[in-house]
ModelCIF file with pLDDT and N, C-alpha, C, O atoms, coordinates in Angstrom:
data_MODEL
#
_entry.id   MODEL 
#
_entity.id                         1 
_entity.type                       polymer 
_entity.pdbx_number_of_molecules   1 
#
_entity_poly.entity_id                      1 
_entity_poly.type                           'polypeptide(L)' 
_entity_poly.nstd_linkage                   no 
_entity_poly.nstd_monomer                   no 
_entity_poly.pdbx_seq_one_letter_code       
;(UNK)(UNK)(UNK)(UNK)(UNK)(UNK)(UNK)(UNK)(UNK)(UNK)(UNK)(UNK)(UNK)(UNK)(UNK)(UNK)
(UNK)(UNK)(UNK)(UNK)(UNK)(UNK)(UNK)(UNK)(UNK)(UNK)(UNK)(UNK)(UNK)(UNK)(UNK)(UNK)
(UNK)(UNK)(UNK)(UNK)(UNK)(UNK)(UNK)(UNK)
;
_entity_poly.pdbx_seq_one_letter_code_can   XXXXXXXXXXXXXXXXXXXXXXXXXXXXXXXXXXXXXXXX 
_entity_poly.pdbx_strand_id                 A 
#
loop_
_entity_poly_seq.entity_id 
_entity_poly_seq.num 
_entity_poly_seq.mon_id 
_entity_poly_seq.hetero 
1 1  UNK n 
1 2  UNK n 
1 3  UNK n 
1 4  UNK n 
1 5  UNK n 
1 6  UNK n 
1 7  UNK n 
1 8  UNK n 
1 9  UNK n 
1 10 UNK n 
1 11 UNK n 
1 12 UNK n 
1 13 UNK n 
1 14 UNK n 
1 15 UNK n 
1 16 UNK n 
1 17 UNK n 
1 18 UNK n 
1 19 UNK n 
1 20 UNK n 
1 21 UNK n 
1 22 UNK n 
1 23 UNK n 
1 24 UNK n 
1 25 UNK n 
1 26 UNK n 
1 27 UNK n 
1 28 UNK n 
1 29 UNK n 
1 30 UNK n 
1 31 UNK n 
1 32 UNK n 
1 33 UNK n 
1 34 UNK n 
1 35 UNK n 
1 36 UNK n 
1 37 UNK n 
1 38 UNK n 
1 39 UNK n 
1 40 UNK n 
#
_struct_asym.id          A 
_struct_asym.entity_id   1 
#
loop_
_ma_qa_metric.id 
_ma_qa_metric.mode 
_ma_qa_metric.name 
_ma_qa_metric.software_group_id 
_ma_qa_metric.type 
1 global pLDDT . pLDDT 
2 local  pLDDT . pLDDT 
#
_ma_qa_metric_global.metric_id      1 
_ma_qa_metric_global.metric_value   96.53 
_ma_qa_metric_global.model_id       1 
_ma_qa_metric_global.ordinal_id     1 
#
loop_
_ma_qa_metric_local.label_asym_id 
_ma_qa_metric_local.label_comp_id 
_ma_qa_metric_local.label_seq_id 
_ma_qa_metric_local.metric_id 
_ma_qa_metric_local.metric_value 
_ma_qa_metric_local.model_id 
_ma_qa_metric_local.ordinal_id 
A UNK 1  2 92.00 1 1  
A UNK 2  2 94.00 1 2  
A UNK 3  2 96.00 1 3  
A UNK 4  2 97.00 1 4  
A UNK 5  2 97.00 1 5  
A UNK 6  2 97.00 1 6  
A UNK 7  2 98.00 1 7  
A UNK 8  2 98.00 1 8  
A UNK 9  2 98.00 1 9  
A UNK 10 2 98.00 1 10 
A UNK 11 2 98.00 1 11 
A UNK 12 2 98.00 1 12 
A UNK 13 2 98.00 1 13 
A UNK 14 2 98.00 1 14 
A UNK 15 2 98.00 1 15 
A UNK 16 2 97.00 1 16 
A UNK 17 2 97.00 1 17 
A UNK 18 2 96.00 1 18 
A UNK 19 2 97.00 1 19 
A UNK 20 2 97.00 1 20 
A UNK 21 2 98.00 1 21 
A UNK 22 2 98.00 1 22 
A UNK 23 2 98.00 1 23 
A UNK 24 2 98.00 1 24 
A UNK 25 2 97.00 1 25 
A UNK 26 2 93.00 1 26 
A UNK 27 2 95.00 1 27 
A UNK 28 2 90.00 1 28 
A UNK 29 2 91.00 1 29 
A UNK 30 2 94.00 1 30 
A UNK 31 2 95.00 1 31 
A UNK 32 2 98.00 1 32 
A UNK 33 2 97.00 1 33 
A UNK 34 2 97.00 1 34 
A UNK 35 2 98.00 1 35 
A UNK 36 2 98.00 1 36 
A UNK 37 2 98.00 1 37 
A UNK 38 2 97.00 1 38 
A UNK 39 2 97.00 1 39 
A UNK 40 2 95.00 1 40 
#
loop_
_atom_site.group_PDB 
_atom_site.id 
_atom_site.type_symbol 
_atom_site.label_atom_id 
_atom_site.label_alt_id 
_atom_site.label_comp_id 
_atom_site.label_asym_id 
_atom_site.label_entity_id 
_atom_site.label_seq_id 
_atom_site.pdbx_PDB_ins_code 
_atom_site.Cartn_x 
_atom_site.Cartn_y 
_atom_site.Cartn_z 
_atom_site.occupancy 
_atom_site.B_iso_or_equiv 
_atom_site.pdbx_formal_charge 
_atom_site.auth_seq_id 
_atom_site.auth_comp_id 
_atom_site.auth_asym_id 
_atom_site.auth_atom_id 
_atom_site.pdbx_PDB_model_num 
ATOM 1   N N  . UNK A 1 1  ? 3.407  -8.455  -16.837 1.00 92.00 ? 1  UNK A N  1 
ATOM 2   C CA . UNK A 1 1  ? 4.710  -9.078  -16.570 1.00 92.00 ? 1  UNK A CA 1 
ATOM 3   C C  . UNK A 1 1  ? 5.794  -8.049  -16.234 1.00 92.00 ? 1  UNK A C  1 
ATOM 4   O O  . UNK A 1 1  ? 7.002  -8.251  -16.117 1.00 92.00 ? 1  UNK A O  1 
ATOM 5   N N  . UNK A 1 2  ? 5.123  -6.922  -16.105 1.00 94.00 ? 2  UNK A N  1 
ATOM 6   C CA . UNK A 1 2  ? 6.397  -5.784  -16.134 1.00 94.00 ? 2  UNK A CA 1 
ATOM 7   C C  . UNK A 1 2  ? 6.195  -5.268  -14.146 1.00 94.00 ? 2  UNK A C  1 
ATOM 8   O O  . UNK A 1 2  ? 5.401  -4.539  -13.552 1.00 94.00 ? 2  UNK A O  1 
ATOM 9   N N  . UNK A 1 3  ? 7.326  -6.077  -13.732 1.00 96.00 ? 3  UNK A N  1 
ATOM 10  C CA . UNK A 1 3  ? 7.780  -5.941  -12.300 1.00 96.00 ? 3  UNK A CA 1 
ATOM 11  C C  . UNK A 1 3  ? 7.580  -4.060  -11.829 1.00 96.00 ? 3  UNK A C  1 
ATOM 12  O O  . UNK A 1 3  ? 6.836  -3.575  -10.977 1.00 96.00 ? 3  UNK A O  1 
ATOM 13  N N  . UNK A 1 4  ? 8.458  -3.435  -12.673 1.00 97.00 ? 4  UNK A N  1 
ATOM 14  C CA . UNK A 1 4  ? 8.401  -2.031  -11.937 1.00 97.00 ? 4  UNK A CA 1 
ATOM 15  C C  . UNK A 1 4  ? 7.322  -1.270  -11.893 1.00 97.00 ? 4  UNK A C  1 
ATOM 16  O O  . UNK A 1 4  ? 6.980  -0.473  -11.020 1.00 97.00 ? 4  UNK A O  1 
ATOM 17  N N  . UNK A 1 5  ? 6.469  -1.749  -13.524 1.00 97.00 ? 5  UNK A N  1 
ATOM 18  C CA . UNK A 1 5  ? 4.535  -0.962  -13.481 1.00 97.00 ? 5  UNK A CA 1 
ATOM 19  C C  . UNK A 1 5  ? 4.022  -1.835  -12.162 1.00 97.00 ? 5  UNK A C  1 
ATOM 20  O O  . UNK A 1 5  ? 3.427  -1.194  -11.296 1.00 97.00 ? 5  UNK A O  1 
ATOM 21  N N  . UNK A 1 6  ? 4.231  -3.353  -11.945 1.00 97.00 ? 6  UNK A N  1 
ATOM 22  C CA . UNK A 1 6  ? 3.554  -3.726  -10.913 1.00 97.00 ? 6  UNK A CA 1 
ATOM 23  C C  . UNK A 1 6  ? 3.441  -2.996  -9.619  1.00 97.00 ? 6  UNK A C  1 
ATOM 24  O O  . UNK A 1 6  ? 2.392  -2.787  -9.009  1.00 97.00 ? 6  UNK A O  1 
ATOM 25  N N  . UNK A 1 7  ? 4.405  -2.704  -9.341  1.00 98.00 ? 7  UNK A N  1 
ATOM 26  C CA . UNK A 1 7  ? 5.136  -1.622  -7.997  1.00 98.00 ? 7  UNK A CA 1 
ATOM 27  C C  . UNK A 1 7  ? 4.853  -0.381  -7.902  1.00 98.00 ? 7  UNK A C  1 
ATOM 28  O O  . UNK A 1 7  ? 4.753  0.250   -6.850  1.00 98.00 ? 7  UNK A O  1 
ATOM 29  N N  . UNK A 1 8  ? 4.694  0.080   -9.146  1.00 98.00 ? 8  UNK A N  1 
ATOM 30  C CA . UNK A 1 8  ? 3.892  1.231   -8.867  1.00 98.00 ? 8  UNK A CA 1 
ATOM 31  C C  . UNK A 1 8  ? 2.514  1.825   -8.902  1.00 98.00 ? 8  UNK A C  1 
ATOM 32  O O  . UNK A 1 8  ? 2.022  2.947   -8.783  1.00 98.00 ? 8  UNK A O  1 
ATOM 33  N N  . UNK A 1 9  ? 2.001  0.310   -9.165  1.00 98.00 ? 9  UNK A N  1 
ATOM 34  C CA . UNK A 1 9  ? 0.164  0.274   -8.973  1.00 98.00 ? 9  UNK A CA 1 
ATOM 35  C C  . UNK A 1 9  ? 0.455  -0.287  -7.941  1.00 98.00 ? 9  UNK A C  1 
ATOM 36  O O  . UNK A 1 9  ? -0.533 -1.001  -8.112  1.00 98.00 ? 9  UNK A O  1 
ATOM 37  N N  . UNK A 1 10 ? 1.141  -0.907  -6.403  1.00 98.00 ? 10 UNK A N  1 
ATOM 38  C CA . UNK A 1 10 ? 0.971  -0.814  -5.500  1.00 98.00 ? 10 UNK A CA 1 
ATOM 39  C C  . UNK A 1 10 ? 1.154  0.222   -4.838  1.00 98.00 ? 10 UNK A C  1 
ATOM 40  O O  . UNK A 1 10 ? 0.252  0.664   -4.127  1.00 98.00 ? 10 UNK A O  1 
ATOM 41  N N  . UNK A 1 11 ? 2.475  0.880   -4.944  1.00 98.00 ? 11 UNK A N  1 
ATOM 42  C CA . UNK A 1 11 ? 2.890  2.158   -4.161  1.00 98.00 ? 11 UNK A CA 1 
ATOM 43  C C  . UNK A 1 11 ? 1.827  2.950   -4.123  1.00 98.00 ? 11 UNK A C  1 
ATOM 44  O O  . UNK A 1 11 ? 1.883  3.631   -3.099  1.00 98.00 ? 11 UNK A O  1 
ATOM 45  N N  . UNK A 1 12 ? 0.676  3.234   -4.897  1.00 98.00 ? 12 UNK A N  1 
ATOM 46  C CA . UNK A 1 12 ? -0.278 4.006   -5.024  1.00 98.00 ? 12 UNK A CA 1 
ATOM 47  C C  . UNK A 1 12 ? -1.745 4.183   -4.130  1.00 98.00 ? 12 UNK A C  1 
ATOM 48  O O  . UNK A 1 12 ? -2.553 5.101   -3.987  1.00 98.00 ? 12 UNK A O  1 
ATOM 49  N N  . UNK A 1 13 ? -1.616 2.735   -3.597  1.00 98.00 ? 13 UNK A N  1 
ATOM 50  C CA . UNK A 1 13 ? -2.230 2.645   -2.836  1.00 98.00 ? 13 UNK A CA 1 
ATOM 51  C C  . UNK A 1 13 ? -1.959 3.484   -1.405  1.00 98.00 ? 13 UNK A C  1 
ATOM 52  O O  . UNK A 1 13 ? -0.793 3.698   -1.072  1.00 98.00 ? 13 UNK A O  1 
ATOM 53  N N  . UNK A 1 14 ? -2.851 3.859   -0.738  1.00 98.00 ? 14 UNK A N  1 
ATOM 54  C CA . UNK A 1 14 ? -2.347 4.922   0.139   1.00 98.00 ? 14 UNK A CA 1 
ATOM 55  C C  . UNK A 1 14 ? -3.466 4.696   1.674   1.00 98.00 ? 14 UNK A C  1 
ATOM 56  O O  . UNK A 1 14 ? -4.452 5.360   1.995   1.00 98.00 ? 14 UNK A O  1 
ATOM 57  N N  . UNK A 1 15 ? -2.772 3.407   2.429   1.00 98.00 ? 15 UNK A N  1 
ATOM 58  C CA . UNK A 1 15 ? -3.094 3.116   3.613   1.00 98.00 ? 15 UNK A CA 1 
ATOM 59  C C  . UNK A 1 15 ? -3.274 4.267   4.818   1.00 98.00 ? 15 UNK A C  1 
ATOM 60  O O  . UNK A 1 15 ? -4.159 4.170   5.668   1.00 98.00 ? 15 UNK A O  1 
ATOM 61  N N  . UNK A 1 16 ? -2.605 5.035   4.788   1.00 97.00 ? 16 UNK A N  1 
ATOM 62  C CA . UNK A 1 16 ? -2.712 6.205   5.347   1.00 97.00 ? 16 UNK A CA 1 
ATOM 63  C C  . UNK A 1 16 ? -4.791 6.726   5.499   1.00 97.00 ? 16 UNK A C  1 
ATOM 64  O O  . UNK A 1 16 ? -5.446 7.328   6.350   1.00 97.00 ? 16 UNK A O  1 
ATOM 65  N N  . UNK A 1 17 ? -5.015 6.278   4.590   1.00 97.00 ? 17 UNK A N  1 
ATOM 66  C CA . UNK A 1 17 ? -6.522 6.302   4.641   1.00 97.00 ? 17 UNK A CA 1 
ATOM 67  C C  . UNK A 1 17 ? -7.574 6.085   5.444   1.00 97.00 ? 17 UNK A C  1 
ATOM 68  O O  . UNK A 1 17 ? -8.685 6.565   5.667   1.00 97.00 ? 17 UNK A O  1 
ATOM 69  N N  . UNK A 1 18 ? -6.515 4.759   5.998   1.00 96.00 ? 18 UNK A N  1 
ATOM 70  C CA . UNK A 1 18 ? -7.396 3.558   7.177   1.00 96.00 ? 18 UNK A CA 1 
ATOM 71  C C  . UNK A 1 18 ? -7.811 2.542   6.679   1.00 96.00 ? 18 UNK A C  1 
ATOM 72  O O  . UNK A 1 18 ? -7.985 1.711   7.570   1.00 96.00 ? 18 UNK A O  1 
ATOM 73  N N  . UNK A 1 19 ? -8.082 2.139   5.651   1.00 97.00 ? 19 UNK A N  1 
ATOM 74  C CA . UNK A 1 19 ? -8.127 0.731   5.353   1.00 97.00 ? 19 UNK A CA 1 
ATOM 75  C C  . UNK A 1 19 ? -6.961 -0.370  5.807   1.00 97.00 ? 19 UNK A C  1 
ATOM 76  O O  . UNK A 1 19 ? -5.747 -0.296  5.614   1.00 97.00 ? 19 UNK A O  1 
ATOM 77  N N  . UNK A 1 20 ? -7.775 -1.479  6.515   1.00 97.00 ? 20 UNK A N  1 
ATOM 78  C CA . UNK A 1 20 ? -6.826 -2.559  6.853   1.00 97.00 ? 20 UNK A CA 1 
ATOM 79  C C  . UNK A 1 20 ? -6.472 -3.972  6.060   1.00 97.00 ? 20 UNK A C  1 
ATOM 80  O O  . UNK A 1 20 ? -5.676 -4.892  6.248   1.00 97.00 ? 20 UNK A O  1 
ATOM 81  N N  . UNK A 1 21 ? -7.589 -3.624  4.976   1.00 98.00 ? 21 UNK A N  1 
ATOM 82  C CA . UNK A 1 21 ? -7.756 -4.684  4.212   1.00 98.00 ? 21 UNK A CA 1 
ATOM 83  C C  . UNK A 1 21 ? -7.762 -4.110  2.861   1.00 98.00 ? 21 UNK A C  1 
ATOM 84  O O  . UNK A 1 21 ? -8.197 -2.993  2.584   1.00 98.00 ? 21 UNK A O  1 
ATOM 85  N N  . UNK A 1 22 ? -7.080 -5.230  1.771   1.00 98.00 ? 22 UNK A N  1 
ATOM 86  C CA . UNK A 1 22 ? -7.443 -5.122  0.457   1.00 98.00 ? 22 UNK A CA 1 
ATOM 87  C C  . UNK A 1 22 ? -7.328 -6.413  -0.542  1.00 98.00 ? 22 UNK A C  1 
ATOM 88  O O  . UNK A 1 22 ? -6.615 -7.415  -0.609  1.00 98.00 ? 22 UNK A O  1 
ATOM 89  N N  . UNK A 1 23 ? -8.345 -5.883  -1.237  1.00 98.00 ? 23 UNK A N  1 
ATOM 90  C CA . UNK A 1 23 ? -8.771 -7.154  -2.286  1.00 98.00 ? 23 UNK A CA 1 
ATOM 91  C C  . UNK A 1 23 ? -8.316 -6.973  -3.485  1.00 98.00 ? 23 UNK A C  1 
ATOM 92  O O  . UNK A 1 23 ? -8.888 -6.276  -4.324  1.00 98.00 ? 23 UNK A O  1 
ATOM 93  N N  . UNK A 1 24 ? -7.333 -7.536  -3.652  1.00 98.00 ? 24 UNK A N  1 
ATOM 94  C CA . UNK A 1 24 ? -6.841 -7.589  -5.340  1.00 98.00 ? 24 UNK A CA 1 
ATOM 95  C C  . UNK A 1 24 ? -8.101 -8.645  -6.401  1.00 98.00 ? 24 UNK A C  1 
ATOM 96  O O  . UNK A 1 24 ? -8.404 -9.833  -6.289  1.00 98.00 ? 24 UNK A O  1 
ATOM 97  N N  . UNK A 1 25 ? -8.491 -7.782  -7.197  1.00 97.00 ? 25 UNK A N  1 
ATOM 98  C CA . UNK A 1 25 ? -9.251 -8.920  -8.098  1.00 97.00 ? 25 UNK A CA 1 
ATOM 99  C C  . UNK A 1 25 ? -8.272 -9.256  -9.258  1.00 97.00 ? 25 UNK A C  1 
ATOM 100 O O  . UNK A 1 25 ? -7.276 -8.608  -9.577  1.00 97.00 ? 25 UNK A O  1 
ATOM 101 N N  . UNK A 1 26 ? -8.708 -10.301 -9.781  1.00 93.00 ? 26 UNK A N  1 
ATOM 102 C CA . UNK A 1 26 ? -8.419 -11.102 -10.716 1.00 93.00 ? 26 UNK A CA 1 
ATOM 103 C C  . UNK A 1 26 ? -6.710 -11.124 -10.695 1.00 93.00 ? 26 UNK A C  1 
ATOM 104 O O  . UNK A 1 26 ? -6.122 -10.570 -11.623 1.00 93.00 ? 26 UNK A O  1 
ATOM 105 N N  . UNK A 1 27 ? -5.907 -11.806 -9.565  1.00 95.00 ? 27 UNK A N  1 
ATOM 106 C CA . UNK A 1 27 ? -4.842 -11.585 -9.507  1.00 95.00 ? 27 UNK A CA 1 
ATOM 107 C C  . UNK A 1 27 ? -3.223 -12.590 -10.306 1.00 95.00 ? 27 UNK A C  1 
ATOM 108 O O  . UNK A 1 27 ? -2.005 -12.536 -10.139 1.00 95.00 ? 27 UNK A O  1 
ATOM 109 N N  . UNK A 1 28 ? -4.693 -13.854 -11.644 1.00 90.00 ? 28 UNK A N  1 
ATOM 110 C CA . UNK A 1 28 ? -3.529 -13.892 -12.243 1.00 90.00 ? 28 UNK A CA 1 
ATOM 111 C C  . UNK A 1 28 ? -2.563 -15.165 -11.793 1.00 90.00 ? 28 UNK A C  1 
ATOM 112 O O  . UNK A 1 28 ? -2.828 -16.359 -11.654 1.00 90.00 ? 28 UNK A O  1 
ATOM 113 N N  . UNK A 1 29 ? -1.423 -14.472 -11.634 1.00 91.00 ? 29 UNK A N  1 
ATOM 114 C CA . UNK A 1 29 ? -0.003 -15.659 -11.575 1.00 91.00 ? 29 UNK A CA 1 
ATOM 115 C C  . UNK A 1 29 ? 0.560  -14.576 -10.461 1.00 91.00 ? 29 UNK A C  1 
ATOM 116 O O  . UNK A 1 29 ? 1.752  -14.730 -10.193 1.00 91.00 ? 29 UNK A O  1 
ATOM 117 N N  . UNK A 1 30 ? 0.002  -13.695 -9.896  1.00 94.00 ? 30 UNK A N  1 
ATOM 118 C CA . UNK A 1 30 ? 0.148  -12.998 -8.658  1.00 94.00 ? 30 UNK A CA 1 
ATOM 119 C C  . UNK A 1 30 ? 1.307  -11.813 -8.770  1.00 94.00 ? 30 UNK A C  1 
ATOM 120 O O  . UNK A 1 30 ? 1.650  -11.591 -7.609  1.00 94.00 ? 30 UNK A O  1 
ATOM 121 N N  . UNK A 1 31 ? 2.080  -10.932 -9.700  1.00 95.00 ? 31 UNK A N  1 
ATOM 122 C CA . UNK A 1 31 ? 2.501  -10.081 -10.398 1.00 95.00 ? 31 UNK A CA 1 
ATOM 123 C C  . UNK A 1 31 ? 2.466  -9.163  -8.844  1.00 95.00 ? 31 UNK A C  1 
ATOM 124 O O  . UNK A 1 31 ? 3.298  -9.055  -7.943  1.00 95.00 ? 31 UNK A O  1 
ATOM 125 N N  . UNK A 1 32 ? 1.011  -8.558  -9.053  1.00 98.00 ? 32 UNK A N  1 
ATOM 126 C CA . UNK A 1 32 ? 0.923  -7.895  -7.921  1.00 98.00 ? 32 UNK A CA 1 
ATOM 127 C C  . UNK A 1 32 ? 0.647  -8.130  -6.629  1.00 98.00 ? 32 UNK A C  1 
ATOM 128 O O  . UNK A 1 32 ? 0.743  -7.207  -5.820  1.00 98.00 ? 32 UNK A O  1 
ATOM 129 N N  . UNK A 1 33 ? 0.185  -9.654  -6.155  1.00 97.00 ? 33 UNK A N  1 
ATOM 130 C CA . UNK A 1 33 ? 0.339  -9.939  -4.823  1.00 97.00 ? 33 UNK A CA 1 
ATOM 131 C C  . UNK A 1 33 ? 1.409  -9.770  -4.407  1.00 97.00 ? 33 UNK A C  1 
ATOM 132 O O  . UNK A 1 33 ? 1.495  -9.240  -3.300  1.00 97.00 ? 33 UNK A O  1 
ATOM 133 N N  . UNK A 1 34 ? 2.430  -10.087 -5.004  1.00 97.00 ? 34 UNK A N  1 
ATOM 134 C CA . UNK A 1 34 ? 3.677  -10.580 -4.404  1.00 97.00 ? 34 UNK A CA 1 
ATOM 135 C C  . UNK A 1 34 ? 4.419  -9.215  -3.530  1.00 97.00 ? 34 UNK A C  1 
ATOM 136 O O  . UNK A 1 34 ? 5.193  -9.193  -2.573  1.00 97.00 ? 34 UNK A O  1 
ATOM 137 N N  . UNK A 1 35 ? 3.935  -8.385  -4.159  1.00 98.00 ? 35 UNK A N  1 
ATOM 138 C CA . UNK A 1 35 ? 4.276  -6.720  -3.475  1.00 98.00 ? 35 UNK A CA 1 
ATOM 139 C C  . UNK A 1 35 ? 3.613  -6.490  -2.709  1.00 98.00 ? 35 UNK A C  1 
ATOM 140 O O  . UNK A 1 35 ? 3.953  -5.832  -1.726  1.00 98.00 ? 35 UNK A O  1 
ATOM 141 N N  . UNK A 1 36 ? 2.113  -7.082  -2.943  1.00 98.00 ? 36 UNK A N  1 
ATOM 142 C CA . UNK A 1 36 ? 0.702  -6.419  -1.767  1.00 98.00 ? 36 UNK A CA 1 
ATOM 143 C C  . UNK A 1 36 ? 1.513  -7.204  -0.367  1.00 98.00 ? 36 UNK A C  1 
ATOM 144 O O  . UNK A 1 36 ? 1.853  -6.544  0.615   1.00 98.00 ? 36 UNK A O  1 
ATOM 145 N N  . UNK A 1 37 ? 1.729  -8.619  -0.472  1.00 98.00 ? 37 UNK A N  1 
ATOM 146 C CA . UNK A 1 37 ? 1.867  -9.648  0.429   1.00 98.00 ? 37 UNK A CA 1 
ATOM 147 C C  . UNK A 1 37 ? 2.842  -9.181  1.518   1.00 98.00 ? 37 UNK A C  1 
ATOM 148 O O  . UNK A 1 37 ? 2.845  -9.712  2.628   1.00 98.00 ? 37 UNK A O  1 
ATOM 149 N N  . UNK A 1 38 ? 3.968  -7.821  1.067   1.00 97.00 ? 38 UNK A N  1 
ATOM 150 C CA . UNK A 1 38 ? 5.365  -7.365  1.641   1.00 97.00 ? 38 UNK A CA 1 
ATOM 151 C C  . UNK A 1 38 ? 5.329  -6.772  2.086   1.00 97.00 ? 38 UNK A C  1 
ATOM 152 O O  . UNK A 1 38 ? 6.279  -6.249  2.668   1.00 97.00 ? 38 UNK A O  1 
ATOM 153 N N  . UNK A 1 39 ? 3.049  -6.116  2.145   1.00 97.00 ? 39 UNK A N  1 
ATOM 154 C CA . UNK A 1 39 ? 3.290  -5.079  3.300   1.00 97.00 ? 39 UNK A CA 1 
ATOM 155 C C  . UNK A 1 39 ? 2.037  -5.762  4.203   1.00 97.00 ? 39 UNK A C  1 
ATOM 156 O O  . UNK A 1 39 ? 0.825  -5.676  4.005   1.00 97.00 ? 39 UNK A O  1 
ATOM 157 N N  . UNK A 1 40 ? 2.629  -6.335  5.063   1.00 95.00 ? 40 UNK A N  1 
ATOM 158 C CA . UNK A 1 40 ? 1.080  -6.975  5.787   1.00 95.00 ? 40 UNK A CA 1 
ATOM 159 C C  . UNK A 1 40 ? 1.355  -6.198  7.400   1.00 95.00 ? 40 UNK A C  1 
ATOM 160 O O  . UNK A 1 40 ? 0.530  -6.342  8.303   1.00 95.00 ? 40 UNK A O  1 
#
């Protein structure tokens, strides 16, 4: 439930890689989609 840890287990992710896709598992009440969703 904590918005700013959510944000920074996205920021971490590092597209720069080349991946075009990602799979959030078990995502819940969507905490962290809602950040994944803001970078499409």
């Amino acid at each position: 439930n904590d918005k700013s840890a959510a944000l920074r287990i996205v920021d971490a992710l590092q597209p720069e890689l080349g991946f075009k896709q990602v799979l959030e598992v078990g995502p819940g009440m969507g905490v962290l989609s809602d950040f994944l969703l803001t970078r499409e």
